[in-house]
C-alpha atoms as a PDB file:
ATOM      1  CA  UNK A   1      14.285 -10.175 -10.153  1.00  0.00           C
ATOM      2  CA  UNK A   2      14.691 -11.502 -13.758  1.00  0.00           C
ATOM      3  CA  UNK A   3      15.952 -14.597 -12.835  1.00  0.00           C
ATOM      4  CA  UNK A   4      12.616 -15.894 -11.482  1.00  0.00           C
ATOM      5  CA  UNK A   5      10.826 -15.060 -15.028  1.00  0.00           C
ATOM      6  CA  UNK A   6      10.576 -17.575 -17.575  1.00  0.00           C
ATOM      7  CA  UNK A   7      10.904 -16.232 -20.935  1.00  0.00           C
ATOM      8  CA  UNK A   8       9.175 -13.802 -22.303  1.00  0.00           C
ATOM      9  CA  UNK A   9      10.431 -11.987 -19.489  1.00  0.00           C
ATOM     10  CA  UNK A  10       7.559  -9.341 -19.693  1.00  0.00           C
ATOM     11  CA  UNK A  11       4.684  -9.821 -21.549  1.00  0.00           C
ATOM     12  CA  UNK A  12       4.152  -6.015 -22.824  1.00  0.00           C
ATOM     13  CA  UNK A  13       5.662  -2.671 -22.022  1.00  0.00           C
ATOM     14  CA  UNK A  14       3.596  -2.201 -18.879  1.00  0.00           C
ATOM     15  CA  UNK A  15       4.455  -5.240 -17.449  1.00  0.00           C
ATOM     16  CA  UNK A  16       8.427  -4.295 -17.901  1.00  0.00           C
ATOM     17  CA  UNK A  17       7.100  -0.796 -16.056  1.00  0.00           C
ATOM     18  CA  UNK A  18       5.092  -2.184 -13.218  1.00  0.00           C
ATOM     19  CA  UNK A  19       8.121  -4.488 -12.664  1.00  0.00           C
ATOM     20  CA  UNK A  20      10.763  -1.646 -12.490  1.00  0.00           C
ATOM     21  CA  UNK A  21       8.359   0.616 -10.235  1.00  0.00           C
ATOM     22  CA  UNK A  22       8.280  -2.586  -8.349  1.00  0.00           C
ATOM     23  CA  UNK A  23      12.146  -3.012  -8.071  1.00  0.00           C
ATOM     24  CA  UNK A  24      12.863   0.769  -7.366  1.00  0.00           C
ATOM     25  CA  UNK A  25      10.325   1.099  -4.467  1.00  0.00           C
ATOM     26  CA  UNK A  26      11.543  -2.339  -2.979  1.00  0.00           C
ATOM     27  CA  UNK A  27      15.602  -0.653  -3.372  1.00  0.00           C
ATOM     28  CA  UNK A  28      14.484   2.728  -1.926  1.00  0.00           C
ATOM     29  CA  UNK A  29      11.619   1.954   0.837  1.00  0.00           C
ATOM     30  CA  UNK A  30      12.526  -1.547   2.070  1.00  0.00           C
ATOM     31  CA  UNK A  31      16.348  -2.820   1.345  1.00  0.00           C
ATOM     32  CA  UNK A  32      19.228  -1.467   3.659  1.00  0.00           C
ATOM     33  CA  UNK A  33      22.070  -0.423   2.193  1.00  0.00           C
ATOM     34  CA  UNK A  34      25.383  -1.180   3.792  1.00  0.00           C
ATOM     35  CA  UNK A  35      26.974   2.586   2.426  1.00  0.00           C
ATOM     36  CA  UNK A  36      24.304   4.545   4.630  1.00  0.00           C
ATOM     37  CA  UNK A  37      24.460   2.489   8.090  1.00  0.00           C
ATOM     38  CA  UNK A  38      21.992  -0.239   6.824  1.00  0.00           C
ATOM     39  CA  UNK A  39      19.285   2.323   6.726  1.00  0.00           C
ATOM     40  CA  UNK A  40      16.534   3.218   3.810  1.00  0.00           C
ATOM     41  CA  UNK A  41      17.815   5.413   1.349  1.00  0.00           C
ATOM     42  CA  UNK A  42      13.691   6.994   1.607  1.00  0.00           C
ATOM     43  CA  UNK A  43      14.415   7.372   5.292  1.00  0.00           C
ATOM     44  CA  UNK A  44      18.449   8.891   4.824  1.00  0.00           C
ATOM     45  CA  UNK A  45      17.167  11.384   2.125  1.00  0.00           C
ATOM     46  CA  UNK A  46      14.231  12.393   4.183  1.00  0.00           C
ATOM     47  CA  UNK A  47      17.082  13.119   7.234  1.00  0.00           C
ATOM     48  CA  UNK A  48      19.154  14.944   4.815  1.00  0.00           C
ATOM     49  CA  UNK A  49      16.474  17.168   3.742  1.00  0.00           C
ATOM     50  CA  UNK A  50      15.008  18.124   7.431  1.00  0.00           C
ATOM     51  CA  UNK A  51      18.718  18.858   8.475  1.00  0.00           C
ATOM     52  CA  UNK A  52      19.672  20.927   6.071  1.00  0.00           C
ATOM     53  CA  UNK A  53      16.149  22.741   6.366  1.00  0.00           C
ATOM     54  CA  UNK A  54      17.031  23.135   9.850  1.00  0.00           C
ATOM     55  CA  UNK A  55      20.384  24.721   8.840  1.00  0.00           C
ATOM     56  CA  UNK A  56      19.571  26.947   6.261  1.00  0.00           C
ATOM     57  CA  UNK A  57      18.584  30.847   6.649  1.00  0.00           C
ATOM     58  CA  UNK A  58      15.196  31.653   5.830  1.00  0.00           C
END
């Protein structure tokens, strides 16, 4: 991501924000990772949680 920037590599501290917002919802909503089964770590947690709901005594 900050390879693309040309220096300054933000221009204030809500551009540095908005960029790592950008970066975390891009790692957790769109990019598979190879650990889980190239799924969504959004969509793995989600699983997670309803299973163990599922599991657990009321």
């Amino acid at each position: 991501m900050l390879e693309l920037r040309e220096w300054p590599v933000f221009a204030d501290l809500a551009d540095a924000q908005a960029s790592v917002a950008d970066y975390f919802d891009y790692y957790n909503h769109e990019r598979l990772h190879s650990s889980i089964g190239y799924q969504m770590p959004y969509h793995t947690h989600h699983q997670f949680l309803q299973t163990t709901a599922l599991n657990c005594p009321a």
